[in-house]
PDB file of N, CA and C in Angstrom:
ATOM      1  N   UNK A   1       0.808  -1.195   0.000  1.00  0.00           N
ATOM      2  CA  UNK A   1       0.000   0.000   0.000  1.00  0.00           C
ATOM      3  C   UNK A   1       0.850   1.257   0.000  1.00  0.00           C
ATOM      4  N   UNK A   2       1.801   0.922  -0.855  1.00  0.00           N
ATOM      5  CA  UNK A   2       2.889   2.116  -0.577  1.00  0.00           C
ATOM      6  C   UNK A   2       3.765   2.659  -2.009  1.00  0.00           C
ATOM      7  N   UNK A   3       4.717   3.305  -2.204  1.00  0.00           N
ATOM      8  CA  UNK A   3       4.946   3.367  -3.888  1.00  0.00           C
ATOM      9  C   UNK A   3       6.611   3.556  -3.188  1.00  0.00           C
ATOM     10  N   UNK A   4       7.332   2.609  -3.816  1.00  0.00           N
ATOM     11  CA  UNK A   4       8.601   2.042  -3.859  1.00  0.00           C
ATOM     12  C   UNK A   4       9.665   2.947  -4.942  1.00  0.00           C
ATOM     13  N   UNK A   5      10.309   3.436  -4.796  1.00  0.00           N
ATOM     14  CA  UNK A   5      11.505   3.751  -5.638  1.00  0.00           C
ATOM     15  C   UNK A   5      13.029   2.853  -5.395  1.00  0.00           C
ATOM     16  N   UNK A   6      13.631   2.454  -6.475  1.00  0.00           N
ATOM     17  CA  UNK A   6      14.847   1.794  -6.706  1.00  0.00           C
ATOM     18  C   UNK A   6      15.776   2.940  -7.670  1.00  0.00           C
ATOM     19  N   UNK A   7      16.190   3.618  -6.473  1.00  0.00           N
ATOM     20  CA  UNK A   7      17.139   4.926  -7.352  1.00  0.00           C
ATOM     21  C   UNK A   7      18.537   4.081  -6.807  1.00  0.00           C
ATOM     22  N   UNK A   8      19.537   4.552  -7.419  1.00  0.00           N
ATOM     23  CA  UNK A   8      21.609   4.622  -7.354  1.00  0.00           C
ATOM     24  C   UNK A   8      21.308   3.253  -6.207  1.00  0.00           C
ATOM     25  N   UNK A   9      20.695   2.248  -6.178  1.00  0.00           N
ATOM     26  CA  UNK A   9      21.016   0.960  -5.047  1.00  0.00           C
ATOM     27  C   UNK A   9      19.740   1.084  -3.972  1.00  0.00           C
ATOM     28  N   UNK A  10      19.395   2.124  -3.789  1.00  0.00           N
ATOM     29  CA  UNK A  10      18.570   2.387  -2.536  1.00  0.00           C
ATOM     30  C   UNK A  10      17.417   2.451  -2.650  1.00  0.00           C
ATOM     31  N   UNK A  11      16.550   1.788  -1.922  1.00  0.00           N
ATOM     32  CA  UNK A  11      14.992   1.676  -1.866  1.00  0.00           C
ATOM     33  C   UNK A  11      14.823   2.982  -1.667  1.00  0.00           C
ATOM     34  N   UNK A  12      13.683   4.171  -1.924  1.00  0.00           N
ATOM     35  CA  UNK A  12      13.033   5.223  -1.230  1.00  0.00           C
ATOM     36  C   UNK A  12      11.841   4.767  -0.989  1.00  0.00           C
ATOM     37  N   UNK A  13      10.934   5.130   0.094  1.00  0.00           N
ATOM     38  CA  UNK A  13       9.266   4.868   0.124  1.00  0.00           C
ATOM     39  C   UNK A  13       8.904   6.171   0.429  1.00  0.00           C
ATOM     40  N   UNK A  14       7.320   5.872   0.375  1.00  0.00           N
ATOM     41  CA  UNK A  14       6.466   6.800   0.763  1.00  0.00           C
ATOM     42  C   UNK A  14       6.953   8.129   0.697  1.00  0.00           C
ATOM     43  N   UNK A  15       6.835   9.645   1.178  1.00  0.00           N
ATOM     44  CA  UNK A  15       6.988  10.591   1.011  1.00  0.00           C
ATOM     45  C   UNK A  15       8.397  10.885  -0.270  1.00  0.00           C
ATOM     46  N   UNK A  16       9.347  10.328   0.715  1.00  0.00           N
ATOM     47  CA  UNK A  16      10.809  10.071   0.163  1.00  0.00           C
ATOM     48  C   UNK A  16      10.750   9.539  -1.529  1.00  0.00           C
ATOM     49  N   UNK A  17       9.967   8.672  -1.948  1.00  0.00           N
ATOM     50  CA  UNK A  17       9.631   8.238  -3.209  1.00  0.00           C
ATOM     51  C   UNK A  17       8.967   9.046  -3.950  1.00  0.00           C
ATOM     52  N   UNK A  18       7.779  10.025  -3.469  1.00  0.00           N
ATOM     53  CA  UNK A  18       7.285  11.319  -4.117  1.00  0.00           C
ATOM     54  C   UNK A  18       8.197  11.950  -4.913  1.00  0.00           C
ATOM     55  N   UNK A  19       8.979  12.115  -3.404  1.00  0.00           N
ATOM     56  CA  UNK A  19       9.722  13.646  -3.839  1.00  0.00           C
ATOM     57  C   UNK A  19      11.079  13.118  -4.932  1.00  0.00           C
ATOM     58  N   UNK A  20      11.291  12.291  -5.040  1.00  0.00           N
ATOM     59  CA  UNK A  20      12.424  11.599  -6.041  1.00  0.00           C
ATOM     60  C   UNK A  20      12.000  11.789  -7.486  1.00  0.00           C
ATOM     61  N   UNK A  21      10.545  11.064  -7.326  1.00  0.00           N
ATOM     62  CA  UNK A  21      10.105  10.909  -8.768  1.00  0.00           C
ATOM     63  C   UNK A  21       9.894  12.535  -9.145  1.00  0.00           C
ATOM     64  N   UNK A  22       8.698  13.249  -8.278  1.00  0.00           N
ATOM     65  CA  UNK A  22       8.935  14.813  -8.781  1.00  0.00           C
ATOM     66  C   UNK A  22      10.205  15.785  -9.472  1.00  0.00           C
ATOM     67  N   UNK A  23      11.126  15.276  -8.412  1.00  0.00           N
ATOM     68  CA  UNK A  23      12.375  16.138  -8.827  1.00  0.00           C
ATOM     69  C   UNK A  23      13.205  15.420 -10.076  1.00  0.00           C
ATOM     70  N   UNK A  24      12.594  14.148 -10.044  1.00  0.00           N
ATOM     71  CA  UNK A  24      13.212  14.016 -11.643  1.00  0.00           C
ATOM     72  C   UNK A  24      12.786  14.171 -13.081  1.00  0.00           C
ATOM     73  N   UNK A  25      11.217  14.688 -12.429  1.00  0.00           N
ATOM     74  CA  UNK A  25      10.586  15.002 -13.939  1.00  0.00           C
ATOM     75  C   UNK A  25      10.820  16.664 -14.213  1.00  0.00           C
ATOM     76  N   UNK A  26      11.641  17.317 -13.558  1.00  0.00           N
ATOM     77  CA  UNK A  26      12.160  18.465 -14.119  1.00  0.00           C
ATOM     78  C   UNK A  26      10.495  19.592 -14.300  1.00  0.00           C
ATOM     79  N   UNK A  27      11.217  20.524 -14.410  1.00  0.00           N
ATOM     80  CA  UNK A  27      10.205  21.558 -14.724  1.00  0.00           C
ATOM     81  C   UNK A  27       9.224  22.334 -13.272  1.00  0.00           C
ATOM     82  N   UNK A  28       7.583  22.190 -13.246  1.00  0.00           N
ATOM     83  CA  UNK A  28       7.688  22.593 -12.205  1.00  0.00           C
ATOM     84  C   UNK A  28       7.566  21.922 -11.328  1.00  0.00           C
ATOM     85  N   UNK A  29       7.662  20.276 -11.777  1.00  0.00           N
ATOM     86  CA  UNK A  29       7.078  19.156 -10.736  1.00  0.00           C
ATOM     87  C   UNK A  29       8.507  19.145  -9.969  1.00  0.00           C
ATOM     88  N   UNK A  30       9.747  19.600 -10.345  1.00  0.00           N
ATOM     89  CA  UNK A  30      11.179  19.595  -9.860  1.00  0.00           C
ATOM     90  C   UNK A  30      11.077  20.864  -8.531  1.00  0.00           C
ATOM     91  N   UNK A  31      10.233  22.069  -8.803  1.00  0.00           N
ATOM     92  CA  UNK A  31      10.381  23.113  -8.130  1.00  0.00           C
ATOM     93  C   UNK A  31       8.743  22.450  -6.844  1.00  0.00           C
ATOM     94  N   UNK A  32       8.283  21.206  -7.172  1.00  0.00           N
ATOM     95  CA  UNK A  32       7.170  21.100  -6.452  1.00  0.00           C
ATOM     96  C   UNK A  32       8.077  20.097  -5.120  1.00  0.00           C
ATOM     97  N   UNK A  33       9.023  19.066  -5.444  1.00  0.00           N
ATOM     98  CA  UNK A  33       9.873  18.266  -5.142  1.00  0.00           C
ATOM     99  C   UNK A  33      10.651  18.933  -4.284  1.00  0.00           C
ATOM    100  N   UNK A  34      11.358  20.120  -4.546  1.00  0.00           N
ATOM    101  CA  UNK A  34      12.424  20.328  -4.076  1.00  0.00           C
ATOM    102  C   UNK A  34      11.479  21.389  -2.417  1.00  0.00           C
ATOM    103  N   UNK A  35      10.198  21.980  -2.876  1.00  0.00           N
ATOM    104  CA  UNK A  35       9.968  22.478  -1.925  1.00  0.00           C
ATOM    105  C   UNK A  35       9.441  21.440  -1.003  1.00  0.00           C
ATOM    106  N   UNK A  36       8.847  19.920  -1.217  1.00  0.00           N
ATOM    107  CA  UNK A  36       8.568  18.879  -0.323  1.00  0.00           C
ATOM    108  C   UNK A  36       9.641  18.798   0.692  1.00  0.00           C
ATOM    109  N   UNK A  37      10.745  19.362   0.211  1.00  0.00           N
ATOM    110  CA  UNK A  37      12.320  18.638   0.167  1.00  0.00           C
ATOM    111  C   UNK A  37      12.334  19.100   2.043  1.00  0.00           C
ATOM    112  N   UNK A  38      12.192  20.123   1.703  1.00  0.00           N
ATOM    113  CA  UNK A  38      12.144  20.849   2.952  1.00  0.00           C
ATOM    114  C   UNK A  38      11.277  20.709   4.330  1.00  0.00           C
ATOM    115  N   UNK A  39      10.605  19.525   3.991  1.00  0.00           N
ATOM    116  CA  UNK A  39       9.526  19.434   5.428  1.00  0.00           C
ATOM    117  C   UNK A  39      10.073  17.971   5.897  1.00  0.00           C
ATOM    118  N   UNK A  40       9.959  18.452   7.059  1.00  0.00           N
ATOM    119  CA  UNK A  40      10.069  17.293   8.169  1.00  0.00           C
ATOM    120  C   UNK A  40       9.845  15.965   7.510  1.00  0.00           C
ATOM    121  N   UNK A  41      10.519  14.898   7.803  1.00  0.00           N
ATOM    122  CA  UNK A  41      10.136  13.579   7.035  1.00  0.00           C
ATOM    123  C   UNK A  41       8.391  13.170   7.635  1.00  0.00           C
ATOM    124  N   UNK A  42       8.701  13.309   8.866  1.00  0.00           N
ATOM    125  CA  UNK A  42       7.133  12.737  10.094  1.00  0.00           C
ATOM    126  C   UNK A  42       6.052  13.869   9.051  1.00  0.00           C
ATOM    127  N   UNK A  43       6.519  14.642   8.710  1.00  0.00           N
ATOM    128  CA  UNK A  43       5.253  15.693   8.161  1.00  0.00           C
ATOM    129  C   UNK A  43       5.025  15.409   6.492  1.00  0.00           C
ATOM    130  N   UNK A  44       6.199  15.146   6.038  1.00  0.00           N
ATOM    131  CA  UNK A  44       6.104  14.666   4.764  1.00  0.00           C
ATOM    132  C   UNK A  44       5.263  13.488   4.407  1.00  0.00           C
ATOM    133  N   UNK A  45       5.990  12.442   5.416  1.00  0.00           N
ATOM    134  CA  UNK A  45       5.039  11.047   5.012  1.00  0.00           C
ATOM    135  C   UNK A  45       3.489  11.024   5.968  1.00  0.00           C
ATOM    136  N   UNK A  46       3.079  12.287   6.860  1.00  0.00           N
ATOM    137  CA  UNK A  46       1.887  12.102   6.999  1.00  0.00           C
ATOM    138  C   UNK A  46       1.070  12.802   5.990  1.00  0.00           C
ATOM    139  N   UNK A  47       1.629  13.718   4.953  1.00  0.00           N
ATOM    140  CA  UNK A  47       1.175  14.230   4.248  1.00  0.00           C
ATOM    141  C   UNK A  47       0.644  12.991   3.094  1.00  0.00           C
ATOM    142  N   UNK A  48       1.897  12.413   2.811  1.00  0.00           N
ATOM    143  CA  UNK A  48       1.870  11.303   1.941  1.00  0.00           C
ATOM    144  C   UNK A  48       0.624  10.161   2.329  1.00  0.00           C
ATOM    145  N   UNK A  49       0.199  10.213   3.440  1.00  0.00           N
ATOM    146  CA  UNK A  49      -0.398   9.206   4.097  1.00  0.00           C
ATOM    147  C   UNK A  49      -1.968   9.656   3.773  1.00  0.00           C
ATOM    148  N   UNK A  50      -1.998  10.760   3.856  1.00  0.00           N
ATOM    149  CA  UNK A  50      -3.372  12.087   3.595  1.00  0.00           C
ATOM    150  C   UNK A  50      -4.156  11.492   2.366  1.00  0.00           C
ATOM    151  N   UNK A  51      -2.786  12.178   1.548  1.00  0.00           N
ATOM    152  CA  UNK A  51      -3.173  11.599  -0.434  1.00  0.00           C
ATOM    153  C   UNK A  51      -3.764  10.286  -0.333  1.00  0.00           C
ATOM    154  N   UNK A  52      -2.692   9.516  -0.057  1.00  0.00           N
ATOM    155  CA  UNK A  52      -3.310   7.976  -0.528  1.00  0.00           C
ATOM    156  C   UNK A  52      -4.159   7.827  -0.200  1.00  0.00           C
ATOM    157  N   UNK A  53      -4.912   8.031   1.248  1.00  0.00           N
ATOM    158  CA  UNK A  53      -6.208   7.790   1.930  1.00  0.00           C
ATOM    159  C   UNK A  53      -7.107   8.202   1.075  1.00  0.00           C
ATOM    160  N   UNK A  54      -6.607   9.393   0.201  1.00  0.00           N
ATOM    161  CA  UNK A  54      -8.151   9.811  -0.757  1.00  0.00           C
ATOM    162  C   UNK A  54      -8.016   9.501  -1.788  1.00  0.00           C
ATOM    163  N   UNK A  55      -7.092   9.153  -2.577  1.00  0.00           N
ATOM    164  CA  UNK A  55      -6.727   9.229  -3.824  1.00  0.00           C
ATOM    165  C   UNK A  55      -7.917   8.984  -4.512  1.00  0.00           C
ATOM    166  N   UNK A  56      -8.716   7.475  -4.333  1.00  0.00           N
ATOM    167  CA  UNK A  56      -9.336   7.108  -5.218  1.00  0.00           C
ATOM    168  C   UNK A  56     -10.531   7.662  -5.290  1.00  0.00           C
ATOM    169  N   UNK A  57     -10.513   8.834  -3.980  1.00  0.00           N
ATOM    170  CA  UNK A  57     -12.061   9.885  -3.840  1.00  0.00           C
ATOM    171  C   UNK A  57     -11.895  10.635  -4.795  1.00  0.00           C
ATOM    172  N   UNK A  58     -10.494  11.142  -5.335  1.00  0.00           N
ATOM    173  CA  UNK A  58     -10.369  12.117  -5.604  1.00  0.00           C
ATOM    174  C   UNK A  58      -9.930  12.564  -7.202  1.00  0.00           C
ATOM    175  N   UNK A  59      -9.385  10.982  -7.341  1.00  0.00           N
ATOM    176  CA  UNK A  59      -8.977  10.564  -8.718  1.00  0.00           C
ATOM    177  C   UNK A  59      -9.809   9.466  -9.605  1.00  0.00           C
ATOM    178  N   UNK A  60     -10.177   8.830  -8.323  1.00  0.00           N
ATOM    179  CA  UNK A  60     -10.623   7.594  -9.574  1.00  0.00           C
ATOM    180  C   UNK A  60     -10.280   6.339  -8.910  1.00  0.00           C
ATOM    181  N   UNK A  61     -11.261   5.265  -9.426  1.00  0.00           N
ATOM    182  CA  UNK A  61      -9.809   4.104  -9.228  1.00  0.00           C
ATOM    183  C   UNK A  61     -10.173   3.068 -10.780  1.00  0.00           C
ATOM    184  N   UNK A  62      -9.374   3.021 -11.889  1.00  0.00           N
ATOM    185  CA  UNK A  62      -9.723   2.278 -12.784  1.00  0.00           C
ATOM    186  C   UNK A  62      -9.013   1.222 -12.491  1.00  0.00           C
ATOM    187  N   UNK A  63     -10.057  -0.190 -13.012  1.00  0.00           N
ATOM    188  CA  UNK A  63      -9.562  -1.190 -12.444  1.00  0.00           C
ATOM    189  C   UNK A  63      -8.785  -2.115 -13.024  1.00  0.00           C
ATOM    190  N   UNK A  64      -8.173  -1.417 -14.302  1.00  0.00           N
ATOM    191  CA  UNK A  64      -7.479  -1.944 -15.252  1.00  0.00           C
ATOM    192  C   UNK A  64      -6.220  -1.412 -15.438  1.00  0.00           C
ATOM    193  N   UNK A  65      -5.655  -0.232 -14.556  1.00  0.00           N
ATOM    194  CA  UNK A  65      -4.430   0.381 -14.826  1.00  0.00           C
ATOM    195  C   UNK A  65      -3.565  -0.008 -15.494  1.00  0.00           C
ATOM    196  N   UNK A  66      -2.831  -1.007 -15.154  1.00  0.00           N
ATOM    197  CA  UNK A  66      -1.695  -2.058 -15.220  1.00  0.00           C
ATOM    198  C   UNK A  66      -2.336  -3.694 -15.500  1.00  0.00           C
ATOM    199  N   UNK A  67      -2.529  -3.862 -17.135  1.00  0.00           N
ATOM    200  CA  UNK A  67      -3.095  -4.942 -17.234  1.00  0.00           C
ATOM    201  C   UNK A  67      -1.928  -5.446 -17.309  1.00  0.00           C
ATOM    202  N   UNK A  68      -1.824  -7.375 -17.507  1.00  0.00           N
ATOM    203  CA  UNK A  68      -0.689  -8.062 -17.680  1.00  0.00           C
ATOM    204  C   UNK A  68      -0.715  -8.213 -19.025  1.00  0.00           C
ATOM    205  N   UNK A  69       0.683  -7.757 -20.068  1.00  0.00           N
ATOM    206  CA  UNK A  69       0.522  -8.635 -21.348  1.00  0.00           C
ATOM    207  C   UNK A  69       0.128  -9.939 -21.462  1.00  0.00           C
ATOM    208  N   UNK A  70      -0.514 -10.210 -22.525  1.00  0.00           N
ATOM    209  CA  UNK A  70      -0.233 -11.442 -23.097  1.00  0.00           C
ATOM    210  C   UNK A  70       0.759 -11.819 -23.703  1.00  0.00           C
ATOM    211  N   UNK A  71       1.037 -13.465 -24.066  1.00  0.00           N
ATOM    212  CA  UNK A  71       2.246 -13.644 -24.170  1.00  0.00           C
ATOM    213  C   UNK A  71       3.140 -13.284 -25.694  1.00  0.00           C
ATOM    214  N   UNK A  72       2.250 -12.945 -26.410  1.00  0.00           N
ATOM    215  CA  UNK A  72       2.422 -12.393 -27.993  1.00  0.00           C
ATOM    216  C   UNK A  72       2.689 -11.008 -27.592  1.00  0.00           C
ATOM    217  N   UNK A  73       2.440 -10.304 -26.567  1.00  0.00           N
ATOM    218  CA  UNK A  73       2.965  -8.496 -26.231  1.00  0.00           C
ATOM    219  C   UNK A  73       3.868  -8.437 -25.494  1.00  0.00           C
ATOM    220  N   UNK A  74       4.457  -9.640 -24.613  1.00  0.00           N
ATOM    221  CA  UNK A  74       5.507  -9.845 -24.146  1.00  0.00           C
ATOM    222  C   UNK A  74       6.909 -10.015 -25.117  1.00  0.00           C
ATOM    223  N   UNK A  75       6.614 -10.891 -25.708  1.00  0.00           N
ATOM    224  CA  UNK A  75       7.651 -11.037 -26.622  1.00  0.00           C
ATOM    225  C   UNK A  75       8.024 -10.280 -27.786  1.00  0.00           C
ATOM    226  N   UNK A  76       7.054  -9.133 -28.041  1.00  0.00           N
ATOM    227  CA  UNK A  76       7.567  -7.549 -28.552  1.00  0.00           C
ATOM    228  C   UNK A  76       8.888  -7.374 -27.624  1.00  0.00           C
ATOM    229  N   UNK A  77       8.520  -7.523 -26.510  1.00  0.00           N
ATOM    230  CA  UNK A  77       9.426  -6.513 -25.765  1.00  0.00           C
ATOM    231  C   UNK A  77      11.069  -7.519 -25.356  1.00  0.00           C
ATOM    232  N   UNK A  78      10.700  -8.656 -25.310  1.00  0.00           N
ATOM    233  CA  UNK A  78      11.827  -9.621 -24.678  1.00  0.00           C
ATOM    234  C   UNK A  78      13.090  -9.533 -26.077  1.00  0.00           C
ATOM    235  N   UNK A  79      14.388  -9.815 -25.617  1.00  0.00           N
ATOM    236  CA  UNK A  79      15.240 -10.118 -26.477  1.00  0.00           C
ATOM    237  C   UNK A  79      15.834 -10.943 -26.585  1.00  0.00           C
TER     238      UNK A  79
END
């Protein structure tokens, strides 16, 4: 129930994983990141804790996000 980053060796979670992915998409999601950057971790990941609780009030929840290929769309991609 949580969103995982695998940056340079190191797991990030929760808040810490936000603010990674933000600051690497450059632009203003970088200037949205870098000001996360600055809050308390305990305040960050209760913030983080906030979102998720609503997300799907607030976004949606489709129940197909991430379907699994089949095995003919897999092997597009395999080498």
């Amino acid at each position: 129930d949580s969103i995982l980053v695998l940056k340079d060796g190191a797991v990030q979670v929760r808040s810490a994983a936000v603010i990674s992915i933000l600051t690497d998409l450059g632009g203003i999601w970088w200037l949205l990141g870098t000001a996360l950057r600055i809050l308390p971790r305990a305040i960050a990941d209760g913030l983080y804790d906030v979102v998720a609780s609503r997300r799907y009030r607030w976004f949606g929840h489709k129940s197909e996000a991430c379907p699994l290929m089949s095995p003919e769309q897999r092997a597009r991609f395999d080498a």
